[in-house]
Protein backbone atom coordinates (compact mmCIF):
# COMPACT_ATOMS: atom_id res chain seq x y z
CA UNK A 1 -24.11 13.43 -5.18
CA UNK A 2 -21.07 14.98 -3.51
CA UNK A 3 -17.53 14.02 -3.98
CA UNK A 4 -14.00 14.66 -2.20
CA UNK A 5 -10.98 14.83 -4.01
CA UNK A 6 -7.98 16.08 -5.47
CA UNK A 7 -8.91 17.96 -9.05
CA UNK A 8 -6.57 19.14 -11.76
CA UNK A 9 -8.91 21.05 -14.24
CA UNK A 10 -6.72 20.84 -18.06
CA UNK A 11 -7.67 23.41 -20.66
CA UNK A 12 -7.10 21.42 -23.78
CA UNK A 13 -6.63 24.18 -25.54
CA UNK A 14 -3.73 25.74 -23.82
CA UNK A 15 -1.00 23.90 -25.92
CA UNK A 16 -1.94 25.63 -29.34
CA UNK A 17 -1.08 28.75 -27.97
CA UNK A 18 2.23 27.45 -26.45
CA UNK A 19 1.15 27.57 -23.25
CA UNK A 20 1.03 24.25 -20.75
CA UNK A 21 -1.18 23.66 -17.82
CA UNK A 22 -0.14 24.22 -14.03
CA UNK A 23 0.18 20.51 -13.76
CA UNK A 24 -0.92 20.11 -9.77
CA UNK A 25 -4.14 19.19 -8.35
CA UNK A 26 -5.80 20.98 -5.23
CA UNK A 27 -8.20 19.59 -2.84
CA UNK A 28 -11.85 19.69 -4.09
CA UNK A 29 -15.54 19.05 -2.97
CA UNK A 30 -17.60 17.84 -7.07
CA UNK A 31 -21.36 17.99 -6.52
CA UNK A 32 -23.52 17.24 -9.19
CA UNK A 33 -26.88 19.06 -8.54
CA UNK A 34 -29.88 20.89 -10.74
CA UNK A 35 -29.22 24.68 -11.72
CA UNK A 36 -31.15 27.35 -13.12
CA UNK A 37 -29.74 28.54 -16.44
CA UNK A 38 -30.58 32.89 -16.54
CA UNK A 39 -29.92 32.88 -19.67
CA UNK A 40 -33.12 30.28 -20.82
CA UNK A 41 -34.49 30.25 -17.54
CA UNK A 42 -34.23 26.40 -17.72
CA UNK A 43 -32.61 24.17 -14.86
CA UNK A 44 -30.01 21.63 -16.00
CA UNK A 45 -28.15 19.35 -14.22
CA UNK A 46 -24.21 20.76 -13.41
CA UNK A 47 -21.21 19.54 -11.93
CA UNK A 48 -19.84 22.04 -9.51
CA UNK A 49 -16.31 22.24 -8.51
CA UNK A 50 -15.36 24.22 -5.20
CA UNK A 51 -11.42 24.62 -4.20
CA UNK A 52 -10.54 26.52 -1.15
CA UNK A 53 -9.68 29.22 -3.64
CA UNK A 54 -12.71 28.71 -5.29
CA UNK A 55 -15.21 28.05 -2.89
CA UNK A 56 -18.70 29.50 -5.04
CA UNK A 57 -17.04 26.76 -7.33
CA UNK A 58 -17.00 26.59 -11.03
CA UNK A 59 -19.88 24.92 -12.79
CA UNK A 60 -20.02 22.97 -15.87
CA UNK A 61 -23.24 21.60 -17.81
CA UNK A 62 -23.68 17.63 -17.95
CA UNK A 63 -26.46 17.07 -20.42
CA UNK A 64 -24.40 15.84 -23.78
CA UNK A 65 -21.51 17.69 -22.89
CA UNK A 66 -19.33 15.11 -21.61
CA UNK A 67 -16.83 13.60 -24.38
CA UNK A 68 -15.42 10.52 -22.39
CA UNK A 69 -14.65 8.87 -19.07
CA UNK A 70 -11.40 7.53 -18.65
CA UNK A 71 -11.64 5.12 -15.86
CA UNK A 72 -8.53 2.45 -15.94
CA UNK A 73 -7.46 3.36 -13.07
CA UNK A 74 -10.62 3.91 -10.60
CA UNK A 75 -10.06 1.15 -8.51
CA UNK A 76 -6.72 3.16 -7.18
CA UNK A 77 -9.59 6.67 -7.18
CA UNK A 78 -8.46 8.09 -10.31
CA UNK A 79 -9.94 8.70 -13.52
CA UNK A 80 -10.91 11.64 -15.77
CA UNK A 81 -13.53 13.26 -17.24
CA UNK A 82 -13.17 15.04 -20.56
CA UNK A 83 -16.19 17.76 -21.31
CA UNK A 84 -16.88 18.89 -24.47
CA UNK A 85 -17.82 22.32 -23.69
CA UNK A 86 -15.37 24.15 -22.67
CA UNK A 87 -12.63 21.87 -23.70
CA UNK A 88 -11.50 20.39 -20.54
CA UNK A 89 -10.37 17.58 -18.72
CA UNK A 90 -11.41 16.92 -15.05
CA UNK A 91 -8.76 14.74 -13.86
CA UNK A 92 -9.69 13.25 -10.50
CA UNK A 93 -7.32 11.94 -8.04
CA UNK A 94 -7.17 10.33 -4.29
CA UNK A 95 -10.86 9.73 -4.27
CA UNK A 96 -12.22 6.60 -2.16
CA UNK A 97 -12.66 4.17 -5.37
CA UNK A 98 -16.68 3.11 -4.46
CA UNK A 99 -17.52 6.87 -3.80
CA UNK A 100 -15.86 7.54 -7.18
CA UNK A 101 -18.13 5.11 -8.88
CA UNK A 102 -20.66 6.41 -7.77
CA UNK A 103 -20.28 9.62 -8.60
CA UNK A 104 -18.77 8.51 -12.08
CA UNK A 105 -22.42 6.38 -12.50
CA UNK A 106 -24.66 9.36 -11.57
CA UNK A 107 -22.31 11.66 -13.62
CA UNK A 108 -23.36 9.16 -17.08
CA UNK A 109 -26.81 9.17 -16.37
CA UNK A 110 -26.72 13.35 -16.35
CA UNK A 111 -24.65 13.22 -19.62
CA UNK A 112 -27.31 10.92 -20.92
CA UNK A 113 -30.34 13.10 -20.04
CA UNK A 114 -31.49 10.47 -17.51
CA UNK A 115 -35.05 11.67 -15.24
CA UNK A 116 -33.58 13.75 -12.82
CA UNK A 117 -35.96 11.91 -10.13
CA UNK A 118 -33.58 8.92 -10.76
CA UNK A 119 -30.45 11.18 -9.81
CA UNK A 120 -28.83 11.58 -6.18
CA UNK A 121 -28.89 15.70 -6.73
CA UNK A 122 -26.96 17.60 -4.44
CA UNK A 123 -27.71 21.22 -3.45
CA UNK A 124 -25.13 23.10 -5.26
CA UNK A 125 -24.16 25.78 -2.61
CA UNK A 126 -20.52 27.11 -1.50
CA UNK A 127 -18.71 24.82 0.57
CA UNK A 128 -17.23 24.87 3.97
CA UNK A 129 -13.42 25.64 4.50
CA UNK A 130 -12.88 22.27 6.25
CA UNK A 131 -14.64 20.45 3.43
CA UNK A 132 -11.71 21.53 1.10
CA UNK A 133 -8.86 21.34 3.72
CA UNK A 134 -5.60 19.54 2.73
CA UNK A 135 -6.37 15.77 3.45
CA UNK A 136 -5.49 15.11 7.16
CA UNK A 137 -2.55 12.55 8.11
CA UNK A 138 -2.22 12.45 11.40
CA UNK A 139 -5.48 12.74 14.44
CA UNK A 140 -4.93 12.21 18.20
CA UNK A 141 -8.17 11.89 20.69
CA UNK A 142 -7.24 11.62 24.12
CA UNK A 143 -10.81 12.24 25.33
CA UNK A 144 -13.66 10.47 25.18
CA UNK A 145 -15.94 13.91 24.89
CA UNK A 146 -13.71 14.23 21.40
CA UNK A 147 -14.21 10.98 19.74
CA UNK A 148 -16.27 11.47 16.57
CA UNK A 149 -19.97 9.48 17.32
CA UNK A 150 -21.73 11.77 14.40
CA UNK A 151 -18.61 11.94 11.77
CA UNK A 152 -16.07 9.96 10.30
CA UNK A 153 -12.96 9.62 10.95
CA UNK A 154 -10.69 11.49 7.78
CA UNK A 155 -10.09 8.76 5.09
CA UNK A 156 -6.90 10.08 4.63
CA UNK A 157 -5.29 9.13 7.87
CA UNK A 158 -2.02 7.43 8.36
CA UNK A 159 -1.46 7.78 11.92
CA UNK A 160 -4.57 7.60 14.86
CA UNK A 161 -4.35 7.26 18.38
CA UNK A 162 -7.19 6.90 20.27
CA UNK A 163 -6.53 7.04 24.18
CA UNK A 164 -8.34 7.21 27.63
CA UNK A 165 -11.73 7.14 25.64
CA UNK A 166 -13.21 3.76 27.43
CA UNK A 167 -13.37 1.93 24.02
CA UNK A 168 -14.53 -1.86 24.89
CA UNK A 169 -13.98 -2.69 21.50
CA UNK A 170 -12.30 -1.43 18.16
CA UNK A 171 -14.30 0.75 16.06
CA UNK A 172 -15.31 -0.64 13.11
CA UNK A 173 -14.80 2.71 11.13
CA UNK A 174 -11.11 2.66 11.70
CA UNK A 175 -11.01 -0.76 9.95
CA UNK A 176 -11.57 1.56 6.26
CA UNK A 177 -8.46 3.80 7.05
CA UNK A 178 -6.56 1.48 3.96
CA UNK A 179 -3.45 4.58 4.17
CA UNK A 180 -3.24 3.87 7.93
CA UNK A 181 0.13 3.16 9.01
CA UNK A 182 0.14 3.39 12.96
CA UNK A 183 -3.02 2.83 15.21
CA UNK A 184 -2.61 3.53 18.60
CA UNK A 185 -5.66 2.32 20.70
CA UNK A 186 -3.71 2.48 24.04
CA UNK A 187 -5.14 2.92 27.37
CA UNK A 188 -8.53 1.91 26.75
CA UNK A 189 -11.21 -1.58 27.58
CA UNK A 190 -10.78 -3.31 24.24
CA UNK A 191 -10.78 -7.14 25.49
CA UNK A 192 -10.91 -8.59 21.69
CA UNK A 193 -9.14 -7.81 18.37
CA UNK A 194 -11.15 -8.33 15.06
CA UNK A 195 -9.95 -9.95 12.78
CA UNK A 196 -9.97 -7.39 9.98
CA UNK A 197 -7.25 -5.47 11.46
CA UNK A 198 -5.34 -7.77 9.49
CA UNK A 199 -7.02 -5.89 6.42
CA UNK A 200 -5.17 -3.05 6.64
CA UNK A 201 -2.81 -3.29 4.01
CA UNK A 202 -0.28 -0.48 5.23
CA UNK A 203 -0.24 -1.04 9.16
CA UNK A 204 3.76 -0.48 10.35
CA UNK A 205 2.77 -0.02 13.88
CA UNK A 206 0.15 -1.47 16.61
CA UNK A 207 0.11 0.10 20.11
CA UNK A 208 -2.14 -1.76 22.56
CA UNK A 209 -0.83 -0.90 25.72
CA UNK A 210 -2.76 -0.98 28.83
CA UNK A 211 -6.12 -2.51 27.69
CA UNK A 212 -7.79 -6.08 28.87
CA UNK A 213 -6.51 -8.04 25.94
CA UNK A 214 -6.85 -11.95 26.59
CA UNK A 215 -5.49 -13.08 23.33
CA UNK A 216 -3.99 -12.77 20.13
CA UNK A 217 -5.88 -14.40 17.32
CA UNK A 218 -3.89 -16.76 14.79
CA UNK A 219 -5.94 -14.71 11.62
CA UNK A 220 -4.04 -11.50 12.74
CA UNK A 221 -0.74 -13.56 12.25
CA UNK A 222 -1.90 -15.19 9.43
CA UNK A 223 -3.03 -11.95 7.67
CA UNK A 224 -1.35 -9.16 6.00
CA UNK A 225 0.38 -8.09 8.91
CA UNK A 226 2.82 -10.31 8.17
CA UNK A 227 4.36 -8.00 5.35
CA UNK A 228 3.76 -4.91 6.86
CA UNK A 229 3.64 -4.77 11.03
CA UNK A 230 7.37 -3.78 12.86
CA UNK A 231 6.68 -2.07 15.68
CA UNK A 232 4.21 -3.99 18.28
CA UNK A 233 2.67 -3.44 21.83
CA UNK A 234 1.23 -5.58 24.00
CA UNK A 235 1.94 -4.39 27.41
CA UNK A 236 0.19 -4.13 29.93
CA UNK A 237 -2.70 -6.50 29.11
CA UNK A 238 -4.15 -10.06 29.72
CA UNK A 239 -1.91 -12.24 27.44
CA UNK A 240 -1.42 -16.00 28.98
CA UNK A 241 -0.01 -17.19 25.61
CA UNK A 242 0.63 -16.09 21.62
CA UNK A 243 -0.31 -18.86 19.29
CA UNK A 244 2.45 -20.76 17.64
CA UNK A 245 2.00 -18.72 14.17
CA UNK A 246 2.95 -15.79 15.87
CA UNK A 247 5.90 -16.06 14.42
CA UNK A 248 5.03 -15.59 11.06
CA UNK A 249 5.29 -11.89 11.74
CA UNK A 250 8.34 -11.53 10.73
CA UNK A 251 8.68 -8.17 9.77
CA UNK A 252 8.59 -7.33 13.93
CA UNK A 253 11.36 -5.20 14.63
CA UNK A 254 10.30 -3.62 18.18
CA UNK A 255 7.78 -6.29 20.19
CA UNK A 256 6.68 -5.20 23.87
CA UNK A 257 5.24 -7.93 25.76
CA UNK A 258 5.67 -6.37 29.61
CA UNK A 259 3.48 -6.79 32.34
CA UNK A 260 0.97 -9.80 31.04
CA UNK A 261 0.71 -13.43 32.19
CA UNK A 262 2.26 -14.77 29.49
CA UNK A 263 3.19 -18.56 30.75
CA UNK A 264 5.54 -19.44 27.50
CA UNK A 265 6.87 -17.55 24.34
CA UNK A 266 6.23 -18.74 20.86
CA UNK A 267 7.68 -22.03 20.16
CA UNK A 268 9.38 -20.86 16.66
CA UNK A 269 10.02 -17.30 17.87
CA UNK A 270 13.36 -17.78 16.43
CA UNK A 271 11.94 -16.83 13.21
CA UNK A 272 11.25 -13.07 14.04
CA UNK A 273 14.76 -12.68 12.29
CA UNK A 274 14.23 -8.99 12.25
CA UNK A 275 13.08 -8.09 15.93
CA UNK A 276 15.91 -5.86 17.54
CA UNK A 277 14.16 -5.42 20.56
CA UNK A 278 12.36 -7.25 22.99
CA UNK A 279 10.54 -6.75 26.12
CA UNK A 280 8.67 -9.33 28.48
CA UNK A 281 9.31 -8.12 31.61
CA UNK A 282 7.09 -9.01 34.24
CA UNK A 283 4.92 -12.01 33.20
CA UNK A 284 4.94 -15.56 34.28
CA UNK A 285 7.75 -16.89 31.87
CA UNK A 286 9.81 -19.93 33.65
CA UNK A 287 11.49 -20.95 30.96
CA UNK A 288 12.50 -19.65 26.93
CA UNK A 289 11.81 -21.98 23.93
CA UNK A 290 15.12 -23.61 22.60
CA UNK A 291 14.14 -21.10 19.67
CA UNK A 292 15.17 -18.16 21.58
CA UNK A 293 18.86 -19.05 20.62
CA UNK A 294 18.57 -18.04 17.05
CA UNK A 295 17.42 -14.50 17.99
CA UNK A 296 19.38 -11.57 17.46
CA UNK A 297 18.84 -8.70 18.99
CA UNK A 298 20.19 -5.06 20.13
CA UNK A 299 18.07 -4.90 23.37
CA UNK A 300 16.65 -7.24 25.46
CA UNK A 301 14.71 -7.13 29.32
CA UNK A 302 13.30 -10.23 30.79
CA UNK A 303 13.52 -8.81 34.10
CA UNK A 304 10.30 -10.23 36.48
CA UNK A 305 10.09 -13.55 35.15
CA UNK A 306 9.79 -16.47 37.72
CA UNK A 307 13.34 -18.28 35.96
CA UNK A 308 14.49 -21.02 37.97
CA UNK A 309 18.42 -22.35 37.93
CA UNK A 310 17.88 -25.84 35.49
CA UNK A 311 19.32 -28.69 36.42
CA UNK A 312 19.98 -30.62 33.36
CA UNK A 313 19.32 -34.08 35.13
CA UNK A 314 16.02 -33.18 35.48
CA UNK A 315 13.91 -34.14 32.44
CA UNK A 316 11.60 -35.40 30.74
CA UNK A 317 11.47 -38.66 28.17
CA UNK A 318 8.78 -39.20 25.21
CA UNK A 319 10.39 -41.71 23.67
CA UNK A 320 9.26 -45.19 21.98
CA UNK A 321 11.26 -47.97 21.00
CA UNK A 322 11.88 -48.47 18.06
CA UNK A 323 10.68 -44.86 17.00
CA UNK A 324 7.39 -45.06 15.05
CA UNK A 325 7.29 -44.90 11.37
CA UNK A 326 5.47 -41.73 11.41
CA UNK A 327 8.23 -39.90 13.46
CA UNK A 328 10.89 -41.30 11.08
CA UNK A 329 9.28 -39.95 8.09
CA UNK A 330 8.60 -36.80 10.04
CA UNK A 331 12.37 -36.30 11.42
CA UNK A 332 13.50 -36.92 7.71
CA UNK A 333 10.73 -34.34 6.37
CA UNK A 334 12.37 -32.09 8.31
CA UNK A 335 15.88 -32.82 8.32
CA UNK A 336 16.21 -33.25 4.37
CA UNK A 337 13.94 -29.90 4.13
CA UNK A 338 11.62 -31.05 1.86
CA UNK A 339 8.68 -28.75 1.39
CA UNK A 340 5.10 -29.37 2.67
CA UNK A 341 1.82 -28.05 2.90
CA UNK A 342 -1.90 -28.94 3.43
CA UNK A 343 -2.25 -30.28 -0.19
CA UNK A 344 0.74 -32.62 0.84
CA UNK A 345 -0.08 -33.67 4.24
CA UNK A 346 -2.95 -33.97 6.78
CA UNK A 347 -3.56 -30.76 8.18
CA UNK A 348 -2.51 -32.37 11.88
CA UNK A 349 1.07 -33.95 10.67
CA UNK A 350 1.59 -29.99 8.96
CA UNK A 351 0.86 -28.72 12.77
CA UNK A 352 3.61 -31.14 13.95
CA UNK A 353 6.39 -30.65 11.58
CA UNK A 354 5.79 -26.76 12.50
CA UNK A 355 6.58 -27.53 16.10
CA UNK A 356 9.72 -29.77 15.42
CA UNK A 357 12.49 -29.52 17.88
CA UNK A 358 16.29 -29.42 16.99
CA UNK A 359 18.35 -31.83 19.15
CA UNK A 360 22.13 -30.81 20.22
CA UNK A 361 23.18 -33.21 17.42
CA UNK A 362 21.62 -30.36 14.68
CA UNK A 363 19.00 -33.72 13.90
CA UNK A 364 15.39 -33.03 14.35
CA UNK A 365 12.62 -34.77 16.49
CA UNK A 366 9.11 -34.22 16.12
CA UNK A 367 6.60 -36.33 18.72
CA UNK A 368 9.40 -38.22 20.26
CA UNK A 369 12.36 -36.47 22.27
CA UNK A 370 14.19 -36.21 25.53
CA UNK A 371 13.50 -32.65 26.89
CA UNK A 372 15.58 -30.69 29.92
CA UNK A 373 16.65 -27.06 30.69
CA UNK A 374 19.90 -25.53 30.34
CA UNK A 375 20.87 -21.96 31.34
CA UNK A 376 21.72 -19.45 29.05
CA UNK A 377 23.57 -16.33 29.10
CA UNK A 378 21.67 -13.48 27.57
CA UNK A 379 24.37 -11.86 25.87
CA UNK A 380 24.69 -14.67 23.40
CA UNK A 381 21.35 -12.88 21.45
CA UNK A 382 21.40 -9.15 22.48
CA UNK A 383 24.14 -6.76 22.81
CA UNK A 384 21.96 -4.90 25.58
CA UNK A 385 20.92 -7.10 28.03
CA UNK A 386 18.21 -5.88 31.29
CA UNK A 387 19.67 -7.62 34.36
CA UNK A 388 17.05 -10.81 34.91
CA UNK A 389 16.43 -10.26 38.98
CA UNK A 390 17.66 -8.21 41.81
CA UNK A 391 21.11 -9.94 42.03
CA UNK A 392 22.48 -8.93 38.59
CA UNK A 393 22.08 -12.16 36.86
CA UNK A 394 21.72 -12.10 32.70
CA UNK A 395 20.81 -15.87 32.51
CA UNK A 396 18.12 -17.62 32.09
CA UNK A 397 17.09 -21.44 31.49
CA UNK A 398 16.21 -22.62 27.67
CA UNK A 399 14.51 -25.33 26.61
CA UNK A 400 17.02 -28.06 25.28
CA UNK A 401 15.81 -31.65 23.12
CA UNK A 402 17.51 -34.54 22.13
CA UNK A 403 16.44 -37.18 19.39
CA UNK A 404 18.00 -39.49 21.36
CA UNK A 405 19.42 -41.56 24.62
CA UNK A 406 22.53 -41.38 22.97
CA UNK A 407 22.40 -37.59 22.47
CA UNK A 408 21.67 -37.27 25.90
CA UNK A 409 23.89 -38.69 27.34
CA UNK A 410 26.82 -37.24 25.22
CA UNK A 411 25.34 -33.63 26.69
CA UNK A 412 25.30 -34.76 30.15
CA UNK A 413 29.01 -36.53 29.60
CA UNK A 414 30.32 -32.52 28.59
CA UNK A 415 27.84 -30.99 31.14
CA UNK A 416 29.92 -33.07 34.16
CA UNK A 417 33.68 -32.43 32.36
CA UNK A 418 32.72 -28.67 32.29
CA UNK A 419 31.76 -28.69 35.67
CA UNK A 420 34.75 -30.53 36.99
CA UNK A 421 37.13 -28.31 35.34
């Protein structure tokens, strides 16, 4: 039974002679393993600790020698061990909590005397100087002859790219990284994100650039990526659409979205209130959601999309009359913000009121609306603005809805007295 982590060793006895430990752990390999006593010429199980300073490791006796386990805090990897003989504490620290169990469990049964035949013995040899390196933060593999098949990759990682190594799919041992804060998988075959991504807790930053992504799943948006992810890239891939809870990211400061097929935006993409920057060059965008007004950002390109000039007299009508009871209960849901959820409401009506559209009149509409274009000039939501085409233009059409003929007409009334003037 092996163990890495970081080990403060306190002499208990230090503070009666006014003296105080060093007070700082160092990276350590703890084996717990059989060894043969010289001095009875008996083999007892030991705990070994090895340090790079210490690599032969110091050895301490298990049998009814240890005094306690203090273990309140294991599920974070911490806890201590307090032997009786000599009088020391073993404080553990930034151990994988399981592997720390473990250890902790086969570390009882040698304090108890257990069979040794029941105990996962180690060998208790020296240990290499990359066993008890400093943990490792940061790994780049740009090669597919250096990506790890045989080993791990370093628990302690925060940041990981893995590039140009063919991946068709993301490795399921990156998915146990919980420090990991950026994961860059760029330039590889990876056609399908799992799920679990959304598992790691710390994620800040996603690069997926250049791979043969065809979607992004609504768990991802709906996981804990939703506290945690800023900085996004999704370049260069397959994307024909992001689903509608996309937008619950909304700690997205920097999303790249160039060169897919994306055919619309999110609907409520509005909400990224924190996004600064945005980039969808080059898909298959012909118009923004009416959403896109609310954004506010530093830096903006669109250029590449197929935008046509709107013409706000073309449209399109979904409108009953009278209006159905269901849309006036849903336009006042809305409207008087009262709060709803699937314990309230049928999951289908929730799916609806999250789609609502806001007519010119600030009023909202829900199944029934009047929908045109109307063109918009960039600047209005980013101070930097990447001309649109070839000719210099920064506008682009926006989806507009009224809740009503009435509404309409009012816009097209001030649509013909602007243009007259």
């Amino acid at each position: 039974m092996k163990l890495q982590c970081d080990v403060e060793v306190v002499n208990r006895m230090l503070p009666s002679f006014g003296m105080k430990n060093r007070g700082k752990g160092a990276r350590a390999v703890l084996s717990i393993g059989k060894h043969l006593d010289k001095t009875t010429q008996r083999t007892s199980v030991y705990m070994i600790i090895c340090t790079a300073k210490d690599r032969t490791g110091s050895k301490y006796k298990l049998k009814d020698n240890i005094e306690k386990f203090f273990t309140w805090f294991v599920e974070e990897g911490k806890a201590t061990v307090r032997i009786k003989e000599p009088a020391i504490d073993i404080c553990l620290s930034k151990a994988d909590a399981n592997s720390l169990k473990s250890f902790l469990s086969a570390a009882r049964l040698a304090d108890r005397g257990s069979d040794t035949s029941s105990l996962p013995l180690a060998t208790l040899t020296p240990v290499r100087a990359r066993d008890v390196e400093k943990p490792k933060k940061k790994l780049t593999i740009v090669s597919k002859k250096d990506y790890p098949l045989a080993s791990s990759f370093p628990y302690s990682l925060e940041q990981l790219q893995v590039s140009y190594c063919k991946l068709s799919r993301v490795d399921m041992r990156m998915l146990s990284l919980k420090a990991l804060r950026k994961l860059d998988l760029s330039n590889n075959h990876i056609k399908k994100l799992p799920a679990t991504i959304g598992d790691l807790g710390c994620l800040a930053e996603l690069i997926l650039h250049n791979n043969q992504l065809e979607s992004f799943s609504e768990a991802l948006c709906l996981s804990t990526l939703q506290r945690t992810l800023q900085h996004l890239d999704l370049s260069q891939n397959r994307l024909k659409g992001l689903p509608s809870q996309f937008s619950q990211l909304r700690e997205l400061v920097n999303l790249k979205l160039d060169d897919n097929k994306l055919q619309w935006l999110p609907f409520r993409v509005g909400r990224l209130s924190k996004l600064r920057f945005l980039s969808a060059a080059h898909n298959q965008l012909a118009l923004l959601p009416g959403d896109f007004r609310r954004l506010s950002l530093e830096n903006l390109d669109l250029f590449g999309n197929p935008f046509t000039p709107p013409n706000p007299l073309d449209h399109s009508i979904h409108l009953t009359f009278p209006l159905s009871l269901q849309e006036l209960a849903s336009r006042a849901v809305v409207n008087l913000r009262v709060p709803y959820g699937p314990q309230h409401l049928p999951a289908h009506l929730c799916r609806d009121l999250e789609v609502s559209k806001a007519c010119d009149c600030g009023g909202a509409c829900v199944s029934f609306f009047i929908q045109t274009a109307v063109s918009m000039n960039l600047h209005q939501v980013s101070h930097t603005v990447v001309l649109v085409d070839d000719m210099g233009g920064t506008e682009a059409p926006v989806q507009q809805h009224f809740c009503s003929l009435s509404c309409y007409s009012q816009f097209l009334d001030n649509s013909l007295q602007r243009g007259g003037r």
